[in-house]
N, C-alpha and C. Protein backbone atom coordinates (compact mmCIF):
# COMPACT_ATOMS: atom_id res chain seq x y z
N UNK A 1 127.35 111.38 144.55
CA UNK A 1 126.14 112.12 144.30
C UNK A 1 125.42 111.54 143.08
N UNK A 2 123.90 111.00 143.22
CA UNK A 2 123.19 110.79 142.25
C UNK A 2 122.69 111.86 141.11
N UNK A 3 122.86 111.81 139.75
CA UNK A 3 122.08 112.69 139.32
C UNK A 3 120.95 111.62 137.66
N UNK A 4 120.42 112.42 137.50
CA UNK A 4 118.68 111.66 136.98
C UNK A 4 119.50 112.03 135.38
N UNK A 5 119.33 111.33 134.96
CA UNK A 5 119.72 111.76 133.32
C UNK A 5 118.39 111.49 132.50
N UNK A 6 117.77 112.44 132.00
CA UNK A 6 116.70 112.76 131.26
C UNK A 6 116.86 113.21 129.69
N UNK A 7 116.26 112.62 128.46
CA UNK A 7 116.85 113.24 127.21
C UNK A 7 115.79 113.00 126.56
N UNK A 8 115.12 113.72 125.37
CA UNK A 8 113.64 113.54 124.53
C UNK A 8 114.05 112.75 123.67
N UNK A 9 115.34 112.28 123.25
CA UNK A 9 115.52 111.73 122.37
C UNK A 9 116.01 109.96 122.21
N UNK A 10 115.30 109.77 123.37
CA UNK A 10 114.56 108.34 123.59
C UNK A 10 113.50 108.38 124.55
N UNK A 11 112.91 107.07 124.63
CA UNK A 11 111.51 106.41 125.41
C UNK A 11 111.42 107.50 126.71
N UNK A 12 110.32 107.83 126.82
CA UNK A 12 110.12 108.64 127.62
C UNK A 12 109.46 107.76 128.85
N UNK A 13 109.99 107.76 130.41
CA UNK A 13 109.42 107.18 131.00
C UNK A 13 107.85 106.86 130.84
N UNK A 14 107.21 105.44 130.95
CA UNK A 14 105.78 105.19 131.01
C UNK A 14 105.10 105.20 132.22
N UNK A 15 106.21 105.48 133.70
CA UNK A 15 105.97 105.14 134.57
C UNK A 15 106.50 105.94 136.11
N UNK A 16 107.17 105.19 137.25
CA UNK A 16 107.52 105.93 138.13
C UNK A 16 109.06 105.53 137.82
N UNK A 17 109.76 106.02 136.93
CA UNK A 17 111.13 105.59 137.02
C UNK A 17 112.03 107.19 136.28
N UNK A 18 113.10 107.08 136.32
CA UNK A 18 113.75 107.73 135.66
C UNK A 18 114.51 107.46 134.31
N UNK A 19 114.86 107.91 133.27
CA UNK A 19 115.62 107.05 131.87
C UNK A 19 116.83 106.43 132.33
N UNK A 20 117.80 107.30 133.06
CA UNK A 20 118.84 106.98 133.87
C UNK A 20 119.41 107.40 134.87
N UNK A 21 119.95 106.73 135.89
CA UNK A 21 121.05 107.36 137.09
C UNK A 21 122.43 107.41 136.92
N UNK A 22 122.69 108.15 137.30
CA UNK A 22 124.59 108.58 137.01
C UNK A 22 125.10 109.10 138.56
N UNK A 23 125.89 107.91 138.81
CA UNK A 23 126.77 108.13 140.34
C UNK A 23 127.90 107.92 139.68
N UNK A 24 128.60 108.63 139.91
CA UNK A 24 130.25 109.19 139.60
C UNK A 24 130.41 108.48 138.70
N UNK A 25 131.03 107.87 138.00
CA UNK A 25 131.58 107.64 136.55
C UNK A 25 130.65 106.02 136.07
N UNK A 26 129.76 105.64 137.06
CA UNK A 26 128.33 104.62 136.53
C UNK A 26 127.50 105.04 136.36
N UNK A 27 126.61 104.33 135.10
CA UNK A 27 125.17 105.01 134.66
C UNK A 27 124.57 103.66 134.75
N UNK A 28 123.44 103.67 135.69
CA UNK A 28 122.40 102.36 135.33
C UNK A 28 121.22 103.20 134.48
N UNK A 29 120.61 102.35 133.40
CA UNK A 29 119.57 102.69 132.15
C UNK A 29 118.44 102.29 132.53
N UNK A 30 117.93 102.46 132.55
CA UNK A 30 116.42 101.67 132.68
C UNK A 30 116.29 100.96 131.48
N UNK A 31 115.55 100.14 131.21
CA UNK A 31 114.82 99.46 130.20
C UNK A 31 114.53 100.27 129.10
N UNK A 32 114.52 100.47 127.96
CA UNK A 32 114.18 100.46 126.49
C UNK A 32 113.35 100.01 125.93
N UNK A 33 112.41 100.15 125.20
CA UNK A 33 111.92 99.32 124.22
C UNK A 33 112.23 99.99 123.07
N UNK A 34 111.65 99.41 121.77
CA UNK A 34 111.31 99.92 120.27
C UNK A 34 110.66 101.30 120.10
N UNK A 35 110.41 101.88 120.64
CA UNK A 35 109.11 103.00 120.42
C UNK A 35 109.86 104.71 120.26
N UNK A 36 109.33 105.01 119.09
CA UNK A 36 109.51 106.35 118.88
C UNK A 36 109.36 107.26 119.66
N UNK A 37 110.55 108.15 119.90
CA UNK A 37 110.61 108.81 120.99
C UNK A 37 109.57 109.91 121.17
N UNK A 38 108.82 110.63 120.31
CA UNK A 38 108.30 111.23 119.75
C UNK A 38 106.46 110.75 119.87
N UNK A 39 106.39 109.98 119.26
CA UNK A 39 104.88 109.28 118.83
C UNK A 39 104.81 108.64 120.92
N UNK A 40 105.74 107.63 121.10
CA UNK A 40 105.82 106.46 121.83
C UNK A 40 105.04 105.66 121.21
N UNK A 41 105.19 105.40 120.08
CA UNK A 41 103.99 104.14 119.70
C UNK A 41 105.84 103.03 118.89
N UNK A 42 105.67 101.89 119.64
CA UNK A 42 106.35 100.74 119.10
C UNK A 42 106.60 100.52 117.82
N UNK A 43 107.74 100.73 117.32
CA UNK A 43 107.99 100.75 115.30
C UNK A 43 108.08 99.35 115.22
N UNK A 44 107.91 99.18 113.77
CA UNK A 44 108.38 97.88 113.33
C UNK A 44 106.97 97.04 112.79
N UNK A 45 106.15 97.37 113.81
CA UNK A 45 104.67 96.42 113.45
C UNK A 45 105.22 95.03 113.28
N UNK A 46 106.01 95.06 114.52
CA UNK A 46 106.50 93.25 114.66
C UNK A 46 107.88 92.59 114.12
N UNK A 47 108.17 93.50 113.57
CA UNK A 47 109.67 93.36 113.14
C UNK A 47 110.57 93.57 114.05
N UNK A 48 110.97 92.76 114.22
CA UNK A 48 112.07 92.96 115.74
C UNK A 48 113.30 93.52 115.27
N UNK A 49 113.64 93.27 113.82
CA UNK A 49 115.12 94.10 113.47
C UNK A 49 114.72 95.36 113.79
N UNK A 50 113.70 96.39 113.43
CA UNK A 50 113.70 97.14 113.17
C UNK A 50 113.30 97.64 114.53
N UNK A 51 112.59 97.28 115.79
CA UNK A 51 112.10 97.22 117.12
C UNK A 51 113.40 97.35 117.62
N UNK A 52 113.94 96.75 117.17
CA UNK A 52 115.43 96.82 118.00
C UNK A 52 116.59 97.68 117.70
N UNK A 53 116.47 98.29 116.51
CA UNK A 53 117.07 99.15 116.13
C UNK A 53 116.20 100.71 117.17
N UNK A 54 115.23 100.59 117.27
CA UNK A 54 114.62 102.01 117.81
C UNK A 54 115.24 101.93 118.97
N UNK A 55 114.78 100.55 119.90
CA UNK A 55 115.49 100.23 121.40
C UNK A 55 117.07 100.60 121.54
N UNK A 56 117.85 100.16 120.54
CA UNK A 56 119.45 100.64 120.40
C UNK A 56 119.62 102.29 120.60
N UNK A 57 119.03 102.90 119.56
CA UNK A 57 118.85 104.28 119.71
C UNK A 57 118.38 104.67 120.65
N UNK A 58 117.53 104.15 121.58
CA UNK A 58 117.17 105.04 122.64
C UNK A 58 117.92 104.93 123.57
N UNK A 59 118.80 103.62 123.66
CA UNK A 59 119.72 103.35 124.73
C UNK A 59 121.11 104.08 124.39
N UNK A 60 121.47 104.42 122.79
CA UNK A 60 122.70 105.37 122.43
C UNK A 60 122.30 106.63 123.30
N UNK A 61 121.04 106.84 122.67
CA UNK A 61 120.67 108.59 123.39
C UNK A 61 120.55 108.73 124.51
N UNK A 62 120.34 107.67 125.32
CA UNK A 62 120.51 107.75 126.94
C UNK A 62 121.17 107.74 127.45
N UNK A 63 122.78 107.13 126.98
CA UNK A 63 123.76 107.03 127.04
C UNK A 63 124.64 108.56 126.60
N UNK A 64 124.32 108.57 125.95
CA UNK A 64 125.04 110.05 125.58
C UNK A 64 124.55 111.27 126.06
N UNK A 65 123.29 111.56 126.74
CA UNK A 65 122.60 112.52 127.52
C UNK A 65 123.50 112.14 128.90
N UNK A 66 124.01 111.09 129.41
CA UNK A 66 124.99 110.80 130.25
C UNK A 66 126.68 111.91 130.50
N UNK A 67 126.38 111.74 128.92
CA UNK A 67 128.20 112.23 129.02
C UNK A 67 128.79 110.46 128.01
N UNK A 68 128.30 109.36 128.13
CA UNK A 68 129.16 108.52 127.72
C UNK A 68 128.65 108.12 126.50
N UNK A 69 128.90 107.25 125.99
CA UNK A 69 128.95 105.75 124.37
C UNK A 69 128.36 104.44 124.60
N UNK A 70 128.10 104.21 123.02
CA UNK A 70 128.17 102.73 124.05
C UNK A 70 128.97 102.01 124.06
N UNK A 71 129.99 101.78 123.49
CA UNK A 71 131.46 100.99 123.85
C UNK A 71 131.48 101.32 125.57
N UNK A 72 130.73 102.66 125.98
CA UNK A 72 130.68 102.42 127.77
C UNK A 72 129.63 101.56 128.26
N UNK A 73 129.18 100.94 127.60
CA UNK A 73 128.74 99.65 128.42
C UNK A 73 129.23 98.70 128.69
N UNK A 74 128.96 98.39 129.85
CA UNK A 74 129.48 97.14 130.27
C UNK A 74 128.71 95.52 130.51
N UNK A 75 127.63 96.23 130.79
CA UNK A 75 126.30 94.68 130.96
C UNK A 75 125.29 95.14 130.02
N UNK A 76 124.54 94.50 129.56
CA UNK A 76 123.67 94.86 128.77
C UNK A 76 122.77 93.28 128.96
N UNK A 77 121.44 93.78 129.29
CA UNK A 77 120.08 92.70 129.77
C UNK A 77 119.06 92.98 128.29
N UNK A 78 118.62 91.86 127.77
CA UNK A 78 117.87 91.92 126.64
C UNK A 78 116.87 91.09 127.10
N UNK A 79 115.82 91.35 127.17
CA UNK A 79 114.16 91.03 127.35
C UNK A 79 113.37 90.33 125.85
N UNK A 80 113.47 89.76 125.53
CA UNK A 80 112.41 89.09 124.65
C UNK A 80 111.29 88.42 124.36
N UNK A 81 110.23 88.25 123.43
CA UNK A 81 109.17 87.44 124.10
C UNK A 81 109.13 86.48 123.00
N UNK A 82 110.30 85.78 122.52
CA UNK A 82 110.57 84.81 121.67
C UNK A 82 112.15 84.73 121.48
N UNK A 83 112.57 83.81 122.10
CA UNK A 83 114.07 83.55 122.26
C UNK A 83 114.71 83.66 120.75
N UNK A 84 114.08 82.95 119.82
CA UNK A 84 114.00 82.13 118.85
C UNK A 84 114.41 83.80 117.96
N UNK A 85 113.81 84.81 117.83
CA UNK A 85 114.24 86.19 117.54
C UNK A 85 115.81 86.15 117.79
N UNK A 86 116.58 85.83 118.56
CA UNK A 86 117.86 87.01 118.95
C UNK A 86 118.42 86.48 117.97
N UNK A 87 118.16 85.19 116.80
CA UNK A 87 119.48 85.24 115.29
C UNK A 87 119.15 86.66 114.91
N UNK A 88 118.35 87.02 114.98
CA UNK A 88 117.75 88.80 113.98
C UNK A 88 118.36 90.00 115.33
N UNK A 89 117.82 90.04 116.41
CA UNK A 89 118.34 90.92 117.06
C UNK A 89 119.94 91.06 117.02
N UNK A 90 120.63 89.78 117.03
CA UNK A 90 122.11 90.03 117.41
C UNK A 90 122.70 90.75 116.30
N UNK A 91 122.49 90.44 114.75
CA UNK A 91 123.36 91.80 114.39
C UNK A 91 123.10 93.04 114.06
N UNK A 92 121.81 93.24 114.87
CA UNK A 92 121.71 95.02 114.65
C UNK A 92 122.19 95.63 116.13
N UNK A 93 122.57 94.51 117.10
CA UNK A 93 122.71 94.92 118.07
C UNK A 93 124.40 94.81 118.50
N UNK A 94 124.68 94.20 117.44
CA UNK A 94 126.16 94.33 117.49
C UNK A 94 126.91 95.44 116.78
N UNK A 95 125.71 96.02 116.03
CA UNK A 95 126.49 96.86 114.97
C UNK A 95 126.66 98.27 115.55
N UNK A 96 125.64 98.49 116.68
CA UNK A 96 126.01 99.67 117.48
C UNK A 96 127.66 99.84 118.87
N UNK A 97 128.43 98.53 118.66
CA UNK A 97 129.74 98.92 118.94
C UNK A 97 130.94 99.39 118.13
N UNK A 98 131.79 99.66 118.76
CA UNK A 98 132.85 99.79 117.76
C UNK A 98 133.92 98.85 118.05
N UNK A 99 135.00 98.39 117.01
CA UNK A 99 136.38 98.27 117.21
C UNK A 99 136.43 96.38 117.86
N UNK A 100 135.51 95.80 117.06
CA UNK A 100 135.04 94.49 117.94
C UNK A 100 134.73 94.21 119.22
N UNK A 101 134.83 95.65 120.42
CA UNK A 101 133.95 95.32 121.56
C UNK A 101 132.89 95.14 121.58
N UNK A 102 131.68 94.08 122.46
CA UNK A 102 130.73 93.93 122.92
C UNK A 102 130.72 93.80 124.67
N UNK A 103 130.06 94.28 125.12
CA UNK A 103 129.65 94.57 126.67
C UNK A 103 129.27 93.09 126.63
N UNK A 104 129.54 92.56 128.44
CA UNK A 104 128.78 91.46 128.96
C UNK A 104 127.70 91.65 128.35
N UNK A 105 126.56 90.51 128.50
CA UNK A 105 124.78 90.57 128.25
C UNK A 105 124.19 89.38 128.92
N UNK A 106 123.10 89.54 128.97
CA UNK A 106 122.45 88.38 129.24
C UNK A 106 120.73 88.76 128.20
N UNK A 107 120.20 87.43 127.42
CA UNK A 107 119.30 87.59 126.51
C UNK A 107 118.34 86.42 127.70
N UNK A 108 117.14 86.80 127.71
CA UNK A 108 115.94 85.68 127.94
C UNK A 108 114.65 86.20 127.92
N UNK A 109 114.05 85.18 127.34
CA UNK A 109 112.63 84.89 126.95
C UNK A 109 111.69 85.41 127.93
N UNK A 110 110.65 86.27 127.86
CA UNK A 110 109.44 87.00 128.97
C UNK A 110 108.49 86.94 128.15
N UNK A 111 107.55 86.33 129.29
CA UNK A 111 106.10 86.21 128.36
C UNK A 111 105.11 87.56 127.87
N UNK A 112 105.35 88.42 128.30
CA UNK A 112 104.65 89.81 128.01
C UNK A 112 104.90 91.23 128.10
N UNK A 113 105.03 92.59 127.49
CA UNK A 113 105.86 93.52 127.70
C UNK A 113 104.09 94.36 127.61
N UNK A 114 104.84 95.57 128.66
CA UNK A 114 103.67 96.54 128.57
C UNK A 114 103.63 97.61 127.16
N UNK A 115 102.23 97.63 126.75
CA UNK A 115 102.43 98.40 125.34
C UNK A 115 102.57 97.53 124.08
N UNK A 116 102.73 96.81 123.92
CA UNK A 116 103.00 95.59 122.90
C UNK A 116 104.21 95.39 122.46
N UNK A 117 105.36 95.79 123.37
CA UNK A 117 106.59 95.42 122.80
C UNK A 117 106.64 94.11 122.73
N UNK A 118 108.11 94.20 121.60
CA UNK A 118 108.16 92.88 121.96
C UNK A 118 110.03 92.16 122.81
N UNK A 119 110.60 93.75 123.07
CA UNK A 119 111.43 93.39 123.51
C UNK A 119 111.90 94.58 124.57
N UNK A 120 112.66 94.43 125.78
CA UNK A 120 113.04 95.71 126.25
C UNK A 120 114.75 95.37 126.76
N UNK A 121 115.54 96.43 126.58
CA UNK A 121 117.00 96.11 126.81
C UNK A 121 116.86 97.65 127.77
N UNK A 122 118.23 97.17 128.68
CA UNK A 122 118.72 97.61 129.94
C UNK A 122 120.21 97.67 129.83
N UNK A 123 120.89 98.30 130.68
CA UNK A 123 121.81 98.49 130.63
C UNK A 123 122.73 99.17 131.95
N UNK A 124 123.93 98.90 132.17
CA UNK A 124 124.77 99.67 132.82
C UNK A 124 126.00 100.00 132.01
N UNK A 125 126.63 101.11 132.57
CA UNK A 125 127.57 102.07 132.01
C UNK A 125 129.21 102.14 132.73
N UNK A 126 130.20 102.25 132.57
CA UNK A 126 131.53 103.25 133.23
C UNK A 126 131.98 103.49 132.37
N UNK A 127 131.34 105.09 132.49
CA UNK A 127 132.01 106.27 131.46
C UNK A 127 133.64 106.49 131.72
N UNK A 128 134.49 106.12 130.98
CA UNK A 128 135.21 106.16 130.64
C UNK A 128 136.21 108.05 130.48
C-alpha cells in the first residue's frame, strides 16, 4: 500500500508531485532544493554551502515525516549547476550522517533549476 508523506517542514511541492511515497518499509523523496520551507524563496543568495544545508534539512524532514533518518538512505541523486561546487557541498552533506555511513549517490552537472536554484537532491529510503 502506497501512502503520500507530506510535512511543512520542508519544500513544499512547486508542482504536480508529492514530497514523498512510502510503500512498506521504502520511501522515494522527490527532489529538494535550498529554499525555506516557510518563505520558499532559495537561501544562501548563491552560496551553495548554505543552499545545501537548507536542501539537507528538507530532505531530514521528509525523511522523518516518513517514520525514518537519514542513515535510512540508501541512494542519494545530487543535481548541480556547477560540478566544480561539490568540494563545498560534500562536507555539509556528509555531516548529516552518522557513525561514518554515507548512502550510495550519484552528483552531476544540469544546466538550469526552476526558481533559481542552484542545486536539487533526491533520494530513496529503507526504513529500517
Amino acid at each position: 500500500m502506497k501512502e503520500v508523506i507530506f510535512t511543512d517542514k520542508a519544500t513544499k511541492p512547486t508542482a504536480t508531485y508529492s514530497q514523498a511515497v512510502k510503500v512498506g518499509r521504502q520511501v522515494y523523496l522527490a527532489g529538494v532544493c535550498g529554499d525555506d520551507p516557510v518563505t520558499g524563496k532559495i537561501m544562501g543568495d548563491g552560496d551553495i554551502a548554505i543552499e545545501t544545508r537548507y536542501a539537507m534539512e528538507n530532505l531530514r524532514n521528509t525523511i522523518e515525516a516518513a517514520g525514518g533518518c537519514m542513515n535510512d538512505l540508501v541512494m542519494v541523486q545530487i543535481y548541480i549547476n556547477d560540478i566544480e561546487k561539490m568540494d563545498t557541498v560534500n562536507p555539509v552533506y556528509a555531516s548529516y550522517f552518522e557513525n561514518g555511513y554515507l548512502p550510495a549517490r550519484i552528483a552531476m552537472e544540469v544546466s538550469k533549476f526552476a526558481g533559481g536554484a542552484n542545486l536539487e537532491i533526491n533520494a530513496f529510503a529503507v526504513i529500517e
